[in-house]
PDB file of N, CA and C in Angstrom:
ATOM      1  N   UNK A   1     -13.919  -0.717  20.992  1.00  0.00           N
ATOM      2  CA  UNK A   1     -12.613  -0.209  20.586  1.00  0.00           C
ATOM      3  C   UNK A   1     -11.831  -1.312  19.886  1.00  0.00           C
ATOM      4  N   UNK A   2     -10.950  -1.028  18.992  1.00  0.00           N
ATOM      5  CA  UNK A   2     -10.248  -2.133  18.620  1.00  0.00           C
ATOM      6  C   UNK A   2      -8.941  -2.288  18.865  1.00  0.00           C
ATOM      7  N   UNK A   3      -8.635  -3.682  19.311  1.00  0.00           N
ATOM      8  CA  UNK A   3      -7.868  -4.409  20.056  1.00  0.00           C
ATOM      9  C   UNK A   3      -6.349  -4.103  19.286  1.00  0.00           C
ATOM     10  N   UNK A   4      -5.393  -4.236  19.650  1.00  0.00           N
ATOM     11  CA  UNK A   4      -4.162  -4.302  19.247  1.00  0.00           C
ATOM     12  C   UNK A   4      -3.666  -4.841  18.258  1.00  0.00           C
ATOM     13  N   UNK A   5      -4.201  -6.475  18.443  1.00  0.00           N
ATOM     14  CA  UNK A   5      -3.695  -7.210  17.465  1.00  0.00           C
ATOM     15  C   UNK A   5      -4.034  -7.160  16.449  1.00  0.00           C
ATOM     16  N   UNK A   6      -5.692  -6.571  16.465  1.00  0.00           N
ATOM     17  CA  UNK A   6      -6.324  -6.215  14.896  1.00  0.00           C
ATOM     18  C   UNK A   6      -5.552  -4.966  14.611  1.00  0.00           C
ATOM     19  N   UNK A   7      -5.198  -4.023  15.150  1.00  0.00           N
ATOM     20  CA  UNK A   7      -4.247  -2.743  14.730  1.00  0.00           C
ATOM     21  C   UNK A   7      -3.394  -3.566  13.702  1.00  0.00           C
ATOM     22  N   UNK A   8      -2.499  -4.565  14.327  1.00  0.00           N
ATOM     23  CA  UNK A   8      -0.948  -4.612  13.704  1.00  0.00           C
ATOM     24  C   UNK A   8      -1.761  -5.661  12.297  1.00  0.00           C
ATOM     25  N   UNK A   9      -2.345  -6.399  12.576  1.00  0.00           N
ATOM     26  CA  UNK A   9      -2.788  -7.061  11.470  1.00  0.00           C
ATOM     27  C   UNK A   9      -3.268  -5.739  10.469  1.00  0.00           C
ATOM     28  N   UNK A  10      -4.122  -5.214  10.583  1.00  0.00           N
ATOM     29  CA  UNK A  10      -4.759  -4.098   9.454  1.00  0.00           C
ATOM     30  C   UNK A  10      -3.351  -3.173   9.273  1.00  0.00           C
ATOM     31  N   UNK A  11      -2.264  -2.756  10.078  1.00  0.00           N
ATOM     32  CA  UNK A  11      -1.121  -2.251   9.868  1.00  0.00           C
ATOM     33  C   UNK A  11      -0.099  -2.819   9.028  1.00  0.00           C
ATOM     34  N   UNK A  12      -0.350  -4.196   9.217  1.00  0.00           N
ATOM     35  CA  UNK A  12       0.786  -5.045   8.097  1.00  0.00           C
ATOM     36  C   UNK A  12       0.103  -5.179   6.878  1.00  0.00           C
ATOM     37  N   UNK A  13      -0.876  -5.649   6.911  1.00  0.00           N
ATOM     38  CA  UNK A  13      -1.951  -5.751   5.533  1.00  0.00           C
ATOM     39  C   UNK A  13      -1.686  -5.035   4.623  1.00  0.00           C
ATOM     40  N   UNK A  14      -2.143  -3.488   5.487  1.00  0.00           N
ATOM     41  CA  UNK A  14      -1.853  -2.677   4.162  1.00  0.00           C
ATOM     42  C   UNK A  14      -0.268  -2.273   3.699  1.00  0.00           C
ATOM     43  N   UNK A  15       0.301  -2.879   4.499  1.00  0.00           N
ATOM     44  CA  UNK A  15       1.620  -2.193   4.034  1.00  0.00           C
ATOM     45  C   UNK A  15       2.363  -3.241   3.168  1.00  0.00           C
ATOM     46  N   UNK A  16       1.913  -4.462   3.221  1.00  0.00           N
ATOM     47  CA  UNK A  16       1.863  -5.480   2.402  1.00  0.00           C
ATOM     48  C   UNK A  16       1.326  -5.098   0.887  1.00  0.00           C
ATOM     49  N   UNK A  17       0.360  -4.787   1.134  1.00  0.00           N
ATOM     50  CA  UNK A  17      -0.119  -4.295  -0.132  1.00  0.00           C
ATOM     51  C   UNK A  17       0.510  -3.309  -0.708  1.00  0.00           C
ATOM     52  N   UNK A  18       0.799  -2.198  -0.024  1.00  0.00           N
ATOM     53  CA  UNK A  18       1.754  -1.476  -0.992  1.00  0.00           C
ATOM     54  C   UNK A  18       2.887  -1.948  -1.540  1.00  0.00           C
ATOM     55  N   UNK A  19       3.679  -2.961  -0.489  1.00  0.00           N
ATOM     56  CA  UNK A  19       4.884  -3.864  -1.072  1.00  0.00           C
ATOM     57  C   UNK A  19       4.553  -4.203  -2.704  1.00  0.00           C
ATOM     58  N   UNK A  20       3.500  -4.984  -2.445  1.00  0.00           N
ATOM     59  CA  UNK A  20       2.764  -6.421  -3.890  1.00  0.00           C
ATOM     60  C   UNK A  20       3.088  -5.073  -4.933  1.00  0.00           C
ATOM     61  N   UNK A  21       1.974  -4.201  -4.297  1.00  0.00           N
ATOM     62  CA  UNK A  21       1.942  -2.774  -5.386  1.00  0.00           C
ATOM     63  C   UNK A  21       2.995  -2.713  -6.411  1.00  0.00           C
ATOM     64  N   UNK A  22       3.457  -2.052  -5.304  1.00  0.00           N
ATOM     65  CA  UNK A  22       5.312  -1.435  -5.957  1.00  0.00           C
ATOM     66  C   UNK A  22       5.526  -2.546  -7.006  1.00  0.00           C
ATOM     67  N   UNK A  23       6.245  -3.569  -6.439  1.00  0.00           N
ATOM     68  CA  UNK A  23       6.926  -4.717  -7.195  1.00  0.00           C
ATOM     69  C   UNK A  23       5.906  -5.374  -8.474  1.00  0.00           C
ATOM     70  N   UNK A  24       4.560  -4.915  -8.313  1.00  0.00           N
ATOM     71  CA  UNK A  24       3.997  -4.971  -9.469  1.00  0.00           C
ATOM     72  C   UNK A  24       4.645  -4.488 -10.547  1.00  0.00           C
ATOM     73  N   UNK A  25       4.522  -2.665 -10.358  1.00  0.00           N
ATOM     74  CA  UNK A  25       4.172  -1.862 -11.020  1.00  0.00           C
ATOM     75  C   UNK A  25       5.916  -1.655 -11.583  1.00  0.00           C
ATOM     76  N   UNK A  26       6.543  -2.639 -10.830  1.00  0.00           N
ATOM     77  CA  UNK A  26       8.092  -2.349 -11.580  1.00  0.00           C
ATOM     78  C   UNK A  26       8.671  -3.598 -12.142  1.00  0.00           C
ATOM     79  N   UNK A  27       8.182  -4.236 -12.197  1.00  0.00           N
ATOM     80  CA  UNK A  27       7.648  -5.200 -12.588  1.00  0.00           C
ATOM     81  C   UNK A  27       7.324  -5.099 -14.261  1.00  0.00           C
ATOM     82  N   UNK A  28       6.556  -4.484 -14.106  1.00  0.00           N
ATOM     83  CA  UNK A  28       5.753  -4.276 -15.790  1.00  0.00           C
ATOM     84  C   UNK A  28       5.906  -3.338 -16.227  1.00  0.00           C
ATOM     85  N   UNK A  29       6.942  -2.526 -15.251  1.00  0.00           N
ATOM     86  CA  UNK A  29       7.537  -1.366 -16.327  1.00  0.00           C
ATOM     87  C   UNK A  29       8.714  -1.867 -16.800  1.00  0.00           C
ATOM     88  N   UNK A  30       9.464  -2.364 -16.279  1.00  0.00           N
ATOM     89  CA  UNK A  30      10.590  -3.354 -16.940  1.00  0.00           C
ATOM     90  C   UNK A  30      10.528  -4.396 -17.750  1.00  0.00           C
ATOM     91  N   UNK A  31       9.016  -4.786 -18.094  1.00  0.00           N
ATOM     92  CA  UNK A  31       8.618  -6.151 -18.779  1.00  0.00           C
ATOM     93  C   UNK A  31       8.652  -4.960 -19.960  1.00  0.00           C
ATOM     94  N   UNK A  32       7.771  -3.930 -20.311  1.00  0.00           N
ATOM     95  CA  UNK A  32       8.311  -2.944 -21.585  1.00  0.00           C
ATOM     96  C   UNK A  32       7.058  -3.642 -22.491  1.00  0.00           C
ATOM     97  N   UNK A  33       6.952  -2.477 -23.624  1.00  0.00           N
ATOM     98  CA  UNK A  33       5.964  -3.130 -24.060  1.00  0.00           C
ATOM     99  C   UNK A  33       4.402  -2.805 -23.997  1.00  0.00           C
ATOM    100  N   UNK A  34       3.194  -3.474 -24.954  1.00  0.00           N
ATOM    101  CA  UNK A  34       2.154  -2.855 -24.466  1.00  0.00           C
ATOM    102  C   UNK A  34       1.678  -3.158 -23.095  1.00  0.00           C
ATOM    103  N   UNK A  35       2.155  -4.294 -22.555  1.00  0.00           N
ATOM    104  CA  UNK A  35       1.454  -4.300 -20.962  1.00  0.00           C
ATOM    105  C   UNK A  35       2.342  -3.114 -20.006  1.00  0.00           C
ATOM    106  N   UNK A  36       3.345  -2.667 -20.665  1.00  0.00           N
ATOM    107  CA  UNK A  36       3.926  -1.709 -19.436  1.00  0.00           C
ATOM    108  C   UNK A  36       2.902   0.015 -19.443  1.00  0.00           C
ATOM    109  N   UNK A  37       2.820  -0.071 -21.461  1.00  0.00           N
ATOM    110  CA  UNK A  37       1.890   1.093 -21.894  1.00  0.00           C
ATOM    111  C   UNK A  37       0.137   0.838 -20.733  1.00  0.00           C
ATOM    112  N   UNK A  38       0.237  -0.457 -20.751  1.00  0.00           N
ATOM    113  CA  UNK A  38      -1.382  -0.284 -20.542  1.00  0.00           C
ATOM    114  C   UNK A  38      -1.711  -0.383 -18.806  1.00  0.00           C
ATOM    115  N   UNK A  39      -0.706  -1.117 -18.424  1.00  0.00           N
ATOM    116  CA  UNK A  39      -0.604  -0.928 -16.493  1.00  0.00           C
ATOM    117  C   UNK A  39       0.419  -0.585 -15.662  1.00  0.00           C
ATOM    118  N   UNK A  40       1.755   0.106 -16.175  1.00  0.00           N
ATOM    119  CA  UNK A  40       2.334   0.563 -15.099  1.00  0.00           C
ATOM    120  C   UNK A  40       1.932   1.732 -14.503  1.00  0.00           C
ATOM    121  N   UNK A  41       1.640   2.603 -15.600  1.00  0.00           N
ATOM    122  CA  UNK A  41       1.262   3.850 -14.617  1.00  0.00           C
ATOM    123  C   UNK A  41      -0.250   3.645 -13.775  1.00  0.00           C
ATOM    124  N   UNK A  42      -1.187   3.109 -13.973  1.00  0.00           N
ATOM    125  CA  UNK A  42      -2.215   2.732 -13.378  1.00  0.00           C
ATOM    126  C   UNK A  42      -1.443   1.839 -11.889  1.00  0.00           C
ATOM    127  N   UNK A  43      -0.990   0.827 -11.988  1.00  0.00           N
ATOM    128  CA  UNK A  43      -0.223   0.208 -10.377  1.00  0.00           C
ATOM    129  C   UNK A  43       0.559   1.438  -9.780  1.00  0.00           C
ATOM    130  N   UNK A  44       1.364   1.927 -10.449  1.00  0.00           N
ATOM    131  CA  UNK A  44       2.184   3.535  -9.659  1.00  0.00           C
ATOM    132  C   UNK A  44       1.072   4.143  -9.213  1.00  0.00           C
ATOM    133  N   UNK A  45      -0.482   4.514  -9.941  1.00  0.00           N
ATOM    134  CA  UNK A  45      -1.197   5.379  -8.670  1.00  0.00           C
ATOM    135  C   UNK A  45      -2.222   4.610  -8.288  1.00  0.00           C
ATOM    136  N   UNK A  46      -1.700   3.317  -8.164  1.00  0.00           N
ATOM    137  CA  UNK A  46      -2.874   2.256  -6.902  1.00  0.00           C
ATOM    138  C   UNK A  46      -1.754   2.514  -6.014  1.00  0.00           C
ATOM    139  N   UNK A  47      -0.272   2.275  -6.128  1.00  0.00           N
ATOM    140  CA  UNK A  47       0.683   2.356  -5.376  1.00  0.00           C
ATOM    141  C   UNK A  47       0.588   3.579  -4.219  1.00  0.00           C
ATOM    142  N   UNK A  48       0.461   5.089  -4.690  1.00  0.00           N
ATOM    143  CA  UNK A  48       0.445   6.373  -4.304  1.00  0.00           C
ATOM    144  C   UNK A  48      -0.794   6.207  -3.585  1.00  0.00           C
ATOM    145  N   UNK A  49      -2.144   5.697  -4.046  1.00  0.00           N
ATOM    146  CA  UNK A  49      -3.281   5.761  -3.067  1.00  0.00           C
ATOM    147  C   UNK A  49      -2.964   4.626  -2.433  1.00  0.00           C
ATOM    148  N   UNK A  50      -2.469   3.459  -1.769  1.00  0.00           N
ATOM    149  CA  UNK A  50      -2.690   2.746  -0.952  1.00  0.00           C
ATOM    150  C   UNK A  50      -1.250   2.947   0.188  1.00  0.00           C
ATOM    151  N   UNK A  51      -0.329   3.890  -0.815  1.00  0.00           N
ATOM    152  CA  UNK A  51       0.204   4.783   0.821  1.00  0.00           C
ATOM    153  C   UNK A  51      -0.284   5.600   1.192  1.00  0.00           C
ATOM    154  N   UNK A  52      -1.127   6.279   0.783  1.00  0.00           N
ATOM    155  CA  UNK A  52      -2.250   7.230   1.246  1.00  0.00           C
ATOM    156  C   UNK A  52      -2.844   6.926   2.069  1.00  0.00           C
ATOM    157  N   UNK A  53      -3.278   6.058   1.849  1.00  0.00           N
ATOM    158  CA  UNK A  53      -4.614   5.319   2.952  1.00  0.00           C
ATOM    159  C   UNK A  53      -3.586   4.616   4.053  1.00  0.00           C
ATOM    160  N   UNK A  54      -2.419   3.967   3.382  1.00  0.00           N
ATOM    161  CA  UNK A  54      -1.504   3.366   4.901  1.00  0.00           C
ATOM    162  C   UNK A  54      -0.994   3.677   6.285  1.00  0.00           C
ATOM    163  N   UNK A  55      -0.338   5.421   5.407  1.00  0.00           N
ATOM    164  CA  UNK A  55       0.101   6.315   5.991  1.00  0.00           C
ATOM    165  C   UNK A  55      -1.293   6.985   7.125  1.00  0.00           C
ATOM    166  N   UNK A  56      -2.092   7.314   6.764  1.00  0.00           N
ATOM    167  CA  UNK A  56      -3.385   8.127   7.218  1.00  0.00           C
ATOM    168  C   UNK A  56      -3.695   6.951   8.589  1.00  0.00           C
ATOM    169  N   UNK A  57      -4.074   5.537   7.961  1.00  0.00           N
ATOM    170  CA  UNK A  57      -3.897   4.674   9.183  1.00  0.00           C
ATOM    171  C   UNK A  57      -2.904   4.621  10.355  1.00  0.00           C
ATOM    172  N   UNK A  58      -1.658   4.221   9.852  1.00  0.00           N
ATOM    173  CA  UNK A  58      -1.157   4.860  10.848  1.00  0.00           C
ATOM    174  C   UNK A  58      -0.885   5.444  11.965  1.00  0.00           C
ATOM    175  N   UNK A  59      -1.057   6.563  11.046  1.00  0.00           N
ATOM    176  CA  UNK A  59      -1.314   8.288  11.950  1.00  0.00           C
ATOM    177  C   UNK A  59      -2.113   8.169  12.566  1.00  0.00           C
ATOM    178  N   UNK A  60      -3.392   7.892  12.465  1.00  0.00           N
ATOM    179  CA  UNK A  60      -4.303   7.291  13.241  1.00  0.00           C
ATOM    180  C   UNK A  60      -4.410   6.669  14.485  1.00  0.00           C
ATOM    181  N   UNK A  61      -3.685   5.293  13.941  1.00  0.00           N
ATOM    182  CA  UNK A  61      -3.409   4.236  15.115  1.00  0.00           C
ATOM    183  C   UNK A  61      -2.296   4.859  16.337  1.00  0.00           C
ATOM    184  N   UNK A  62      -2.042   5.511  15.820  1.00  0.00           N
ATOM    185  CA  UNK A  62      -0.581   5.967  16.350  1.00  0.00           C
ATOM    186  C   UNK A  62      -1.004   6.968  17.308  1.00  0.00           C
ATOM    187  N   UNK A  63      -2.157   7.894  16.893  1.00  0.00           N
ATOM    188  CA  UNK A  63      -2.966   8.902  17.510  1.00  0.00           C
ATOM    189  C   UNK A  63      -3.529   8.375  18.932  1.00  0.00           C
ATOM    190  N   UNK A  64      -4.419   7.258  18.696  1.00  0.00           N
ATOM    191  CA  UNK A  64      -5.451   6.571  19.253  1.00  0.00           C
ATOM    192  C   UNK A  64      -4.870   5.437  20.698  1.00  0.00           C
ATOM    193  N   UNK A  65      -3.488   4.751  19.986  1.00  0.00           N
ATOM    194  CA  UNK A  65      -2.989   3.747  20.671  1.00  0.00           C
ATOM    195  C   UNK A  65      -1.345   4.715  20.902  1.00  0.00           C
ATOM    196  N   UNK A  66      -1.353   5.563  21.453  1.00  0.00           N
ATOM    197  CA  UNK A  66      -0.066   6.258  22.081  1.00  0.00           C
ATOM    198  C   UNK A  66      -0.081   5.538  23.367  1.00  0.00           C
ATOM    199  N   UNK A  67      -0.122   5.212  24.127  1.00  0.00           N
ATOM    200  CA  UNK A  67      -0.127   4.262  25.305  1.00  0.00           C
ATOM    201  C   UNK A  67       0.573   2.983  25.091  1.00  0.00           C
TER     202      UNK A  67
END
């Protein structure tokens, strides 16, 4: 089974990552331009799938470790 502390670590991780995400992807939509044409909307849906997957964890952990 896995331990707690690996929960909150794999729980912050990814939610870290969606942070980086975001602030990427607004980031280089405000930089304007062909790099905003060629990667903001691509970081907006790494953004959308890696709350996908955050959220789903979660729910999960949350399922599993109610105690």
């Amino acid at each position: 089974m896995i331990s707690g502390v690996l929960v909150k670590v794999i729980s912050l991780t990814l939610l870290m990552a969606v942070g980086i995400v975001l602030i990427l992807g607004i980031g280089t939509l405000f930089k304007g331009g062909k790099t905003s044409k060629k990667y903001s909307n691509k970081l907006m849906q790494l953004r959308v799938l890696l709350q996908f997957i955050a959220v789903i964890a979660l729910v999960v952990f949350a399922y599993f470790f109610k105690n």
